[in-house]
PDB file of N, CA and C in Angstrom:
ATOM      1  N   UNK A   1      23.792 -43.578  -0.031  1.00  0.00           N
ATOM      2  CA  UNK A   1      23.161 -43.117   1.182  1.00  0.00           C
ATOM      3  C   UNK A   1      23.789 -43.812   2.382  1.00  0.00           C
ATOM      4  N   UNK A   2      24.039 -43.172   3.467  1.00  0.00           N
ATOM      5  CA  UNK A   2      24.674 -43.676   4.499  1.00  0.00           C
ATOM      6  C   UNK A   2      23.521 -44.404   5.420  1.00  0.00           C
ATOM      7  N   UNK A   3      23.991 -44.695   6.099  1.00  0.00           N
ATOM      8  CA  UNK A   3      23.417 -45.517   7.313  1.00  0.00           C
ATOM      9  C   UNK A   3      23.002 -45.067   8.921  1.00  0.00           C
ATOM     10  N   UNK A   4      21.970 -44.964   9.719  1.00  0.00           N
ATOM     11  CA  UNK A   4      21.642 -43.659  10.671  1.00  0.00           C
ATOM     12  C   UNK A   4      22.105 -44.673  11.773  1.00  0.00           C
ATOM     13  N   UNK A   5      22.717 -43.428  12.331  1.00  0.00           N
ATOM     14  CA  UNK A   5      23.289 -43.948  13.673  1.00  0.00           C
ATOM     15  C   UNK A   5      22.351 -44.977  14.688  1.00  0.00           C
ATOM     16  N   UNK A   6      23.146 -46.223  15.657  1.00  0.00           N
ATOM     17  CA  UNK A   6      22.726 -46.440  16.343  1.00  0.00           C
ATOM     18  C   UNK A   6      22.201 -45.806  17.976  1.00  0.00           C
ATOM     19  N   UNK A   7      21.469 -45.452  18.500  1.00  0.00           N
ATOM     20  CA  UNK A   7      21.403 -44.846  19.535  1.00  0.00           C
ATOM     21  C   UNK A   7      22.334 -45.274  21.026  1.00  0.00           C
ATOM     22  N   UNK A   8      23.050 -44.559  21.209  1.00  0.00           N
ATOM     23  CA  UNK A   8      24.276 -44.815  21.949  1.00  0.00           C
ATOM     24  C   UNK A   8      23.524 -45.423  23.314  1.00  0.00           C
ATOM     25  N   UNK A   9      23.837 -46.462  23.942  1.00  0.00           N
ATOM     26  CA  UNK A   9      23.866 -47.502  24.970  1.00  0.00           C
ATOM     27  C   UNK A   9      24.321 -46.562  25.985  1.00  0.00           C
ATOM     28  N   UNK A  10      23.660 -46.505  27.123  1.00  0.00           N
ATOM     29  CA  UNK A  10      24.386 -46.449  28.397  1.00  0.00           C
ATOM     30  C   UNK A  10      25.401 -47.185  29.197  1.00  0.00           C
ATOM     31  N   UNK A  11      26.465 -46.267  29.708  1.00  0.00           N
ATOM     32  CA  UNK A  11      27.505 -47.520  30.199  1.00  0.00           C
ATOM     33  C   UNK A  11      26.635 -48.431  31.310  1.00  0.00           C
ATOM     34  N   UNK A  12      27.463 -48.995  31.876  1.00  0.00           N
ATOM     35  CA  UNK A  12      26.876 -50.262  32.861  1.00  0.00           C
ATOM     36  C   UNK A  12      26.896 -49.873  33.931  1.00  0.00           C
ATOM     37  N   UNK A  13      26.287 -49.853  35.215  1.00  0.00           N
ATOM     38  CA  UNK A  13      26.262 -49.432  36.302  1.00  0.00           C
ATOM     39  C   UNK A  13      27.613 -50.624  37.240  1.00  0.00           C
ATOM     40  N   UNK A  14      28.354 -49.509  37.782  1.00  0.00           N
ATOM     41  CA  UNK A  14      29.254 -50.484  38.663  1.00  0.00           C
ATOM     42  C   UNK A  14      28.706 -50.931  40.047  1.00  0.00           C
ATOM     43  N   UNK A  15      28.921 -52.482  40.488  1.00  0.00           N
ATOM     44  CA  UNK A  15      28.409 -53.035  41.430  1.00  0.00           C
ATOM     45  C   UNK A  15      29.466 -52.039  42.530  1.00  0.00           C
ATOM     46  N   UNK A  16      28.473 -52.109  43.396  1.00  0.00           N
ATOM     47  CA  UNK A  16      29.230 -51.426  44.822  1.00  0.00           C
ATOM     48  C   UNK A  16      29.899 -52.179  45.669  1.00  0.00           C
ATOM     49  N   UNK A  17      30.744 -52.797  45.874  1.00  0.00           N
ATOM     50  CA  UNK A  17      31.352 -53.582  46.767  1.00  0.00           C
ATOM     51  C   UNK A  17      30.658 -53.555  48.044  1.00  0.00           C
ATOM     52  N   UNK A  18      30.518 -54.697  48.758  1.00  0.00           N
ATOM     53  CA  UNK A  18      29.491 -54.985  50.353  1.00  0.00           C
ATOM     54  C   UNK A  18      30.514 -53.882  51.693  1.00  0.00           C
ATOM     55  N   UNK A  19      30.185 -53.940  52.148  1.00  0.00           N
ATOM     56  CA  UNK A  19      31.012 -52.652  53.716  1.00  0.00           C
ATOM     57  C   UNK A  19      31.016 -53.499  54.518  1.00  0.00           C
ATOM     58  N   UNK A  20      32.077 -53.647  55.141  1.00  0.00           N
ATOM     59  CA  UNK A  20      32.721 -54.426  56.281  1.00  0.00           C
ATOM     60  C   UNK A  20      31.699 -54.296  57.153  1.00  0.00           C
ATOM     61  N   UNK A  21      31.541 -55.414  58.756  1.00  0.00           N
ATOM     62  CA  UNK A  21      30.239 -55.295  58.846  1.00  0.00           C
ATOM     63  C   UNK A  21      31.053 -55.646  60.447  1.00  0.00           C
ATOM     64  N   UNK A  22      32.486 -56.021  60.408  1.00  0.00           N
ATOM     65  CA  UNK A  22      33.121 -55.896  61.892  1.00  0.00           C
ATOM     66  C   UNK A  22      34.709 -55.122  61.432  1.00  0.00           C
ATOM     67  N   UNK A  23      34.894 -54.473  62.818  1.00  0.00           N
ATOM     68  CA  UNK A  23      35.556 -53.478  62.704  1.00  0.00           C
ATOM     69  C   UNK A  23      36.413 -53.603  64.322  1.00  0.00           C
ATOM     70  N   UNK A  24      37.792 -52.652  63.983  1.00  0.00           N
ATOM     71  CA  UNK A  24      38.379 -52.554  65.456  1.00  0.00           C
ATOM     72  C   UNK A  24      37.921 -51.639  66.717  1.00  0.00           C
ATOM     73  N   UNK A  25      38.007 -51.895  67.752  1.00  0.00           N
ATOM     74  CA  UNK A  25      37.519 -50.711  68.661  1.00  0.00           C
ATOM     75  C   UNK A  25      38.228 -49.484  68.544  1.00  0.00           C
ATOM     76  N   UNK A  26      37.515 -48.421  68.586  1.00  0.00           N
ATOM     77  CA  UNK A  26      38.622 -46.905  68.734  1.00  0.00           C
ATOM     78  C   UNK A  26      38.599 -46.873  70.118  1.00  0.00           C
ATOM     79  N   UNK A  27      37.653 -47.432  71.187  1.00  0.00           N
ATOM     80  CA  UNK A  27      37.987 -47.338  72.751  1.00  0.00           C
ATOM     81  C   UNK A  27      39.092 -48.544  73.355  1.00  0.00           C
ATOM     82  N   UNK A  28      38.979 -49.220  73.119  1.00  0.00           N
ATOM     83  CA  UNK A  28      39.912 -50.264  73.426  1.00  0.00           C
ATOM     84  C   UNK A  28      41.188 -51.065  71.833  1.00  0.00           C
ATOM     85  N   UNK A  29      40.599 -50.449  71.080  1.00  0.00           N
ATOM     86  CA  UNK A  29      41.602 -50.597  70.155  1.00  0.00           C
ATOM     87  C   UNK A  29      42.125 -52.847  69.916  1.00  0.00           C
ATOM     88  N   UNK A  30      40.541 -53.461  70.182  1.00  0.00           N
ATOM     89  CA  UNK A  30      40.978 -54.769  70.311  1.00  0.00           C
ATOM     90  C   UNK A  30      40.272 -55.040  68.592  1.00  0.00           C
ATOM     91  N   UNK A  31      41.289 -55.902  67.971  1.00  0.00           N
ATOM     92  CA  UNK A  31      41.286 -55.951  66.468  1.00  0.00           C
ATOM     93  C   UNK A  31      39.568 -56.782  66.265  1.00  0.00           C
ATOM     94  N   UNK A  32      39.044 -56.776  65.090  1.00  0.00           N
ATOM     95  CA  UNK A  32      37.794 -57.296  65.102  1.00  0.00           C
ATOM     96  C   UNK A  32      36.761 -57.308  65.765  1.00  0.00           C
ATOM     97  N   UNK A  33      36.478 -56.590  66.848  1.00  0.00           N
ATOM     98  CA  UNK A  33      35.949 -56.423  67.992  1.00  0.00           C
ATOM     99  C   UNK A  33      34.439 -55.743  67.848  1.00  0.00           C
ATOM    100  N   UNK A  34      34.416 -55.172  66.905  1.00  0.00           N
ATOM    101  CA  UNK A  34      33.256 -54.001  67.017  1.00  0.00           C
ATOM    102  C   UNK A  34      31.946 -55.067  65.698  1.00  0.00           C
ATOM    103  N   UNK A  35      30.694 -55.129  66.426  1.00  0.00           N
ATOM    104  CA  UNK A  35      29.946 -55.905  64.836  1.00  0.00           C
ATOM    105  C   UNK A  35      28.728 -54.576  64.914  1.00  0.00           C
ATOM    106  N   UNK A  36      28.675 -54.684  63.771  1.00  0.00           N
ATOM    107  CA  UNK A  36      27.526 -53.114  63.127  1.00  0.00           C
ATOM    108  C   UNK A  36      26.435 -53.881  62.582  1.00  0.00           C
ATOM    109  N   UNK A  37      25.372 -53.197  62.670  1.00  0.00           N
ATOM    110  CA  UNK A  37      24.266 -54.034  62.023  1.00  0.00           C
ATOM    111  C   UNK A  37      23.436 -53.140  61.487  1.00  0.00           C
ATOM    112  N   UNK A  38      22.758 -53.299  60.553  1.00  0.00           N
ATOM    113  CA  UNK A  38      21.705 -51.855  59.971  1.00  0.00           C
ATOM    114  C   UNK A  38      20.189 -52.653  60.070  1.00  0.00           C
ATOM    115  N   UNK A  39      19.319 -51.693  60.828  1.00  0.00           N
ATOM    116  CA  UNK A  39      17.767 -52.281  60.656  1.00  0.00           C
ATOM    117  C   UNK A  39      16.859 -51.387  59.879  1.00  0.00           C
ATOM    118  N   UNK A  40      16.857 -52.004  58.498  1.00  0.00           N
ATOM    119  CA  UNK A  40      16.240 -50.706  57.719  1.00  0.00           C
ATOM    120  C   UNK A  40      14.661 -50.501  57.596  1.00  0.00           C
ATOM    121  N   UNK A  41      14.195 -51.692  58.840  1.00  0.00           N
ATOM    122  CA  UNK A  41      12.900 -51.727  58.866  1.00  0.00           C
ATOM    123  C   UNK A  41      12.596 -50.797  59.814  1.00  0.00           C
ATOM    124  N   UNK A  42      13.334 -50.421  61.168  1.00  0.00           N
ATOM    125  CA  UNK A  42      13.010 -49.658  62.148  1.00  0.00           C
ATOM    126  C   UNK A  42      13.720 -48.475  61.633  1.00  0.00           C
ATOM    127  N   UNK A  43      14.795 -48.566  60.790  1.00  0.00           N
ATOM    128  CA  UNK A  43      15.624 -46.950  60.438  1.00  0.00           C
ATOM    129  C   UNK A  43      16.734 -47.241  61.980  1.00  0.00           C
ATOM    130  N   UNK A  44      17.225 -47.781  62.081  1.00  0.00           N
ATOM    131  CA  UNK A  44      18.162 -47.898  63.093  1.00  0.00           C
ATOM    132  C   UNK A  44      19.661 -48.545  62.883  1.00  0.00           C
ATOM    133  N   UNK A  45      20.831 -48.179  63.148  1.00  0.00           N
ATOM    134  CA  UNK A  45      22.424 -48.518  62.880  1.00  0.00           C
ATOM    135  C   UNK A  45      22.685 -48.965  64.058  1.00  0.00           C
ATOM    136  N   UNK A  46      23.488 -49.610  64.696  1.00  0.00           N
ATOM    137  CA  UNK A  46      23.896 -49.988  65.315  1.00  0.00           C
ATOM    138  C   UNK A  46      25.308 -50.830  65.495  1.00  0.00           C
ATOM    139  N   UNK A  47      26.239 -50.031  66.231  1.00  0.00           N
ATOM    140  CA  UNK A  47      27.786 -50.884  66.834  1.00  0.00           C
ATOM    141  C   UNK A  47      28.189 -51.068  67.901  1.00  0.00           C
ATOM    142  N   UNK A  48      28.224 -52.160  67.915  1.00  0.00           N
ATOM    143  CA  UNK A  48      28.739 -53.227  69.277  1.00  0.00           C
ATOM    144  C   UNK A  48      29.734 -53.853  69.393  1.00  0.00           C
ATOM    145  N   UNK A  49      30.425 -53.140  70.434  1.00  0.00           N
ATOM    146  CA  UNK A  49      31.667 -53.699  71.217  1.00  0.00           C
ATOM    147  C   UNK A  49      32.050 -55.212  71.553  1.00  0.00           C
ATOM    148  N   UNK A  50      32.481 -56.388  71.728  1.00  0.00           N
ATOM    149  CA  UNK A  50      31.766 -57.134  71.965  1.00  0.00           C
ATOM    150  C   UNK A  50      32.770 -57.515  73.063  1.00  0.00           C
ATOM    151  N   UNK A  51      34.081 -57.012  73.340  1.00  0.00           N
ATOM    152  CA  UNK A  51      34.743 -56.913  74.382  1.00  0.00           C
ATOM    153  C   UNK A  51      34.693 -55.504  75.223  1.00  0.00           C
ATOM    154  N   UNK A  52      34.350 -54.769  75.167  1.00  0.00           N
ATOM    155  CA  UNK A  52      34.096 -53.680  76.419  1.00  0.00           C
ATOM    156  C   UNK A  52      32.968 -53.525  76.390  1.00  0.00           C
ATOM    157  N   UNK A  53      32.222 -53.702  75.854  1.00  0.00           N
ATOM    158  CA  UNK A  53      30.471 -53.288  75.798  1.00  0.00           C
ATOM    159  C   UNK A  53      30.100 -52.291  75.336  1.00  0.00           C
ATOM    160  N   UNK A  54      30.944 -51.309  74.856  1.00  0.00           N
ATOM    161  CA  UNK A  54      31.036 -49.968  74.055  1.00  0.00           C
ATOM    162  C   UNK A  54      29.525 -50.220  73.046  1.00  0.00           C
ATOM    163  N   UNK A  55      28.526 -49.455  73.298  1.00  0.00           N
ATOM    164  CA  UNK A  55      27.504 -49.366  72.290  1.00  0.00           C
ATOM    165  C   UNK A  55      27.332 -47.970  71.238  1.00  0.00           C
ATOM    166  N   UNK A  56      27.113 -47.918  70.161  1.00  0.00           N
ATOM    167  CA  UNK A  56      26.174 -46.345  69.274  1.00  0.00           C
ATOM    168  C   UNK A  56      25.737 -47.060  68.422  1.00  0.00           C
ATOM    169  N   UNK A  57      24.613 -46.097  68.308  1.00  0.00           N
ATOM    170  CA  UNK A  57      23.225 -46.267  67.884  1.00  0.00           C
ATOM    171  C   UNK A  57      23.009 -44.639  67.070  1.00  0.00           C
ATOM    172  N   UNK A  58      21.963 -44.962  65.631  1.00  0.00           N
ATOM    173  CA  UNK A  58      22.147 -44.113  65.295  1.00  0.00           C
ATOM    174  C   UNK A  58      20.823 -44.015  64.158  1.00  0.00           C
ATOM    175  N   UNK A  59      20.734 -43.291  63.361  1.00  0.00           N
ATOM    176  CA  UNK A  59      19.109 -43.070  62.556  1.00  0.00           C
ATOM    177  C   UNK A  59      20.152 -43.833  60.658  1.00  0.00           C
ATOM    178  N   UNK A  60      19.157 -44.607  60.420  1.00  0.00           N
ATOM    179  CA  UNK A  60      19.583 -45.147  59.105  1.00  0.00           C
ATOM    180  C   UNK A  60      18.875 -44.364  58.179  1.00  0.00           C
ATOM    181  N   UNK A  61      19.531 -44.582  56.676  1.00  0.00           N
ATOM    182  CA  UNK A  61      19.188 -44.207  55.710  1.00  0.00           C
ATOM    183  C   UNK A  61      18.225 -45.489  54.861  1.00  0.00           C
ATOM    184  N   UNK A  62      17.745 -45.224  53.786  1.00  0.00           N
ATOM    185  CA  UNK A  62      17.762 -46.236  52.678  1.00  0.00           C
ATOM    186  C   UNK A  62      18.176 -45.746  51.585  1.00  0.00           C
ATOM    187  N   UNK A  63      18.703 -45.088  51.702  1.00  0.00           N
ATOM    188  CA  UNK A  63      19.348 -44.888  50.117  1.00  0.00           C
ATOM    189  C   UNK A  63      20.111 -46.129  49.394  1.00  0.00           C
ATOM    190  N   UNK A  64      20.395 -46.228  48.192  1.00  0.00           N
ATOM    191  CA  UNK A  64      21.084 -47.347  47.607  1.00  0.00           C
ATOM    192  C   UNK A  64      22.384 -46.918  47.512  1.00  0.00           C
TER     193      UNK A  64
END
């Protein structure tokens, strides 16, 4: 008599790597310049210039 299969395992979920959180300007094009921030308590995004003052603002998600 044979032996009954084990019930096949799910693979492993891959970790998502973190998202850059400063970035270059597309208005002034100055390297590192731009810092983003997410407020997932108000639902709000936000990127800031921190040499021209360039602001957007925007509606967040929570998705994972």
């Amino acid at each position: 008599m044979g032996k009954r299969k084990a019930a096949a395992k799910p693979p492993p979920r891959k970790r998502m790597d973190k998202l850059d959180t400063v970035f270059s300007c597309p208005f002034c094009n100055h390297g590192s310049s731009v810092e983003c921030r997410i407020d997932l308590k108000n639902l709000i995004g936000e990127a800031n210039c921190q040499i021209c003052q360039e602001s957007f603002s925007t509606t967040a998600n929570g998705a994972d």
